[in-house]
Protein backbone atom coordinates (compact mmCIF):
# COMPACT_ATOMS: atom_id res chain seq x y z
CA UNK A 1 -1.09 7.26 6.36
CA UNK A 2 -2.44 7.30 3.18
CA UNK A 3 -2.61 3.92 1.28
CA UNK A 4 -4.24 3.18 -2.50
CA UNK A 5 -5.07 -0.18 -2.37
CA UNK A 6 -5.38 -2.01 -5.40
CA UNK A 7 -6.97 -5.66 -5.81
CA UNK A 8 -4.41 -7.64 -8.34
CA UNK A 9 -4.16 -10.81 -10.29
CA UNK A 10 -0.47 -10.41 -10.84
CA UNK A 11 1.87 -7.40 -9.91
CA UNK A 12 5.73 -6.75 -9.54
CA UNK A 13 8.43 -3.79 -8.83
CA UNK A 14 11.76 -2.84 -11.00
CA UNK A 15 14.02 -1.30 -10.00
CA UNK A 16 16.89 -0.22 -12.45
CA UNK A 17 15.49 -3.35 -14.92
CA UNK A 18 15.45 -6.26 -12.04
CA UNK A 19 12.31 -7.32 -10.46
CA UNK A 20 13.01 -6.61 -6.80
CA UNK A 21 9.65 -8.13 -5.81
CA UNK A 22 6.54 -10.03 -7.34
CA UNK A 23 3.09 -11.50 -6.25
CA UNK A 24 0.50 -13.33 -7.57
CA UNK A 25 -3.14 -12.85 -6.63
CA UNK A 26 -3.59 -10.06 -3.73
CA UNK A 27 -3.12 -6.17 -3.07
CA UNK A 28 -0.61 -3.58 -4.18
CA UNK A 29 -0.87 -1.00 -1.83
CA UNK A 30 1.10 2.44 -2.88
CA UNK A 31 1.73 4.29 0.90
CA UNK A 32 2.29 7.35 1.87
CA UNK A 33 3.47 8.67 5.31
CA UNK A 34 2.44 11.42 6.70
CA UNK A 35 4.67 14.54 9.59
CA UNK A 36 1.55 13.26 11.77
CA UNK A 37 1.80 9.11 11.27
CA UNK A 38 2.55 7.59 14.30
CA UNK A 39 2.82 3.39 15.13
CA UNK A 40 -1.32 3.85 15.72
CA UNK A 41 -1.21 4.64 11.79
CA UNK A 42 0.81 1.47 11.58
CA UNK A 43 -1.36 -0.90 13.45
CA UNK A 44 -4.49 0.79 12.36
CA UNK A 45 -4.04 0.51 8.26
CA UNK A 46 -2.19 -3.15 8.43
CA UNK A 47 -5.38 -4.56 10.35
CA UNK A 48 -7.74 -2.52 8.00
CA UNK A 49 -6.06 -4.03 4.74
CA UNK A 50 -5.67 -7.38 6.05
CA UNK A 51 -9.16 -7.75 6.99
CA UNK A 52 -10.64 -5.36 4.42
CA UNK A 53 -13.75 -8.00 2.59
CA UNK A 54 -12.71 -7.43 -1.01
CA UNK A 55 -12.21 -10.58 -2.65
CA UNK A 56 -15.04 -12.08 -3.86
CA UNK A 57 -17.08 -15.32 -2.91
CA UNK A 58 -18.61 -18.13 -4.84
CA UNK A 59 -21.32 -15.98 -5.57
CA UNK A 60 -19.66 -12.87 -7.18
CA UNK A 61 -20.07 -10.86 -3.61
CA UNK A 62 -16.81 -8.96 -1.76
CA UNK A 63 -16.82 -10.98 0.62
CA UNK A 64 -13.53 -12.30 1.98
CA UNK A 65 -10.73 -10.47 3.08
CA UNK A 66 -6.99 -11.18 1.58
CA UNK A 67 -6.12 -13.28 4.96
CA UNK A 68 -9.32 -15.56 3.40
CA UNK A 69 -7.79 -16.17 -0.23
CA UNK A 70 -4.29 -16.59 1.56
CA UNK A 71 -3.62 -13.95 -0.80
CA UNK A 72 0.02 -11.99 -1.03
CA UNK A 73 0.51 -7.82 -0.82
CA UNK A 74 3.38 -5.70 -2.60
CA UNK A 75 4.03 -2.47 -0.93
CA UNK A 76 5.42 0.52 -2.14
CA UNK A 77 6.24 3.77 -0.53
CA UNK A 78 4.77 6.43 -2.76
CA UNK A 79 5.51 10.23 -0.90
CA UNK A 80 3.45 11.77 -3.61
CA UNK A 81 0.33 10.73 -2.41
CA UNK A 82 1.11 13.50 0.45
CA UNK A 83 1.65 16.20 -2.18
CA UNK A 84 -0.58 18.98 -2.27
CA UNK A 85 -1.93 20.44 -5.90
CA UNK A 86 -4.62 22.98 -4.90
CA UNK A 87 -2.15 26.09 -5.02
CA UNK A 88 0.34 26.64 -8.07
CA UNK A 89 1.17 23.87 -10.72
CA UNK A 90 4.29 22.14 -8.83
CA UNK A 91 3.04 20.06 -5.82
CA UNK A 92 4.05 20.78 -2.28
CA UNK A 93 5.26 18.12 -0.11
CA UNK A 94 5.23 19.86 2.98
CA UNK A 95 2.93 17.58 5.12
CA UNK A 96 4.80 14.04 3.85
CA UNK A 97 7.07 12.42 6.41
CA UNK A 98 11.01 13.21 6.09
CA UNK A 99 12.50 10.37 4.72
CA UNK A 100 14.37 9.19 7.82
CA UNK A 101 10.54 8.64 9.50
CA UNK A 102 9.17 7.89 6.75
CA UNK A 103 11.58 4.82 6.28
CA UNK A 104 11.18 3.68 9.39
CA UNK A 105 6.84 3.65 9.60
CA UNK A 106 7.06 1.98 6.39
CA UNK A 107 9.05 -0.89 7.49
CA UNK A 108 7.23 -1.35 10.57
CA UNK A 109 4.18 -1.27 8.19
CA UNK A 110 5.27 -3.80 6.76
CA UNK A 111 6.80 -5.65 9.64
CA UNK A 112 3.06 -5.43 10.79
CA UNK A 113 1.98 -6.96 8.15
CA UNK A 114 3.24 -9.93 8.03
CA UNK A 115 2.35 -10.01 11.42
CA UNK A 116 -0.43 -11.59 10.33
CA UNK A 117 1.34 -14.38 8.23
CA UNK A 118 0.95 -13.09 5.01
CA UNK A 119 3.38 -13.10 2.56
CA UNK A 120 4.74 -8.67 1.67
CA UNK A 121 7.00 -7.52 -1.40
CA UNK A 122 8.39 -4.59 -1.04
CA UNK A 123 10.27 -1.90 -3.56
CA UNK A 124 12.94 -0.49 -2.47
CA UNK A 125 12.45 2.80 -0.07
CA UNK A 126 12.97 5.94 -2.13
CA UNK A 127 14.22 4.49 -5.32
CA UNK A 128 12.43 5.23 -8.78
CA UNK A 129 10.61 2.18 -9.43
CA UNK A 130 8.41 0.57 -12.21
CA UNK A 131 5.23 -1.07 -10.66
CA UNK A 132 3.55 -3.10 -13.15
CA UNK A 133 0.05 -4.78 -12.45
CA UNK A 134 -3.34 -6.39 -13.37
CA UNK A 135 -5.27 -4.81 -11.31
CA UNK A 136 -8.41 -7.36 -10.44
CA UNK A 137 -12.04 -6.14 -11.14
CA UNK A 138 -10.74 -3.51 -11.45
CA UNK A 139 -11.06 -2.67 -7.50
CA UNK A 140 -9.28 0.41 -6.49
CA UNK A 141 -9.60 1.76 -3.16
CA UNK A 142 -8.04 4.97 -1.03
CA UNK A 143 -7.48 4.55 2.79
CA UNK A 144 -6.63 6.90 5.26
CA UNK A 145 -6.07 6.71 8.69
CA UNK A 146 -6.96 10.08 9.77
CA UNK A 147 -10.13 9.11 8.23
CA UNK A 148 -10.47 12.37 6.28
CA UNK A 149 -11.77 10.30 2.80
């Protein structure tokens, strides 16, 4: 799995003009599944984000992690970050999930989430969406749980 995570003051998903989901302070994370993902992607990405020390103490340090700030997480399923630009000008998909898997790691992703107790908006699963957000800091991070970046 591939996630950009994204510390936010504010953030929400449209979807043909209605919100479809909304959080305050927290993460947007923008995943992408992988042919290779399996429910050890799963586990090992919802316990890295959850606990991930990003949020920052009285002191101006990164130092608490979103289950700390009791903070909230919108997740959207983003395929793209799977495609492939180092040959041609049109990316190549070829190594994202088909969208039958893909579906069904991403809800258990987020299933696994709140796991924890913490509070997930979602988009809707292969619809074209509008993801607005103030992205905190800004603090952008890329996670992937092959490891390979």
């Amino acid at each position: 799995m591939r996630i950009v995570v994204q510390r936010c003051t504010r953030a929400e998903v449209t979807v043909a003009g209605e919100v479809v989901g909304a959080i305050g302070q927290g993460l947007v994370l923008l995943v992408g599944i992988s042919l290779e993902d399996t429910e050890a992607d799963v586990d090992y990405t919802a316990d890295k984000i959850v606990n991930l020390r990003i949020f920052e103490d009285g002191e101006g340090k990164m130092n608490h992690s979103l289950l700390e700030v009791h903070g909230s997480l919108l997740s959207i399923s983003q395929f793209t970050l799977y495609g492939d630009v180092r040959k041609g000008r049109r990316p190549n998909f070829v190594k994202a999930a088909r969208p039958a898997e893909a579906q069904r790691l991403y809800e258990a992703f987020n299933d696994r989430l709140r796991s924890y107790g913490v509070r997930v908006e979602t988009g809707i699963f292969g619809a074209m969406m509008d993801v607005s957000l103030t992205n905190d800091g800004p603090v952008t991070l890329l996670l992937d749980s092959r490891r390979e970046f």
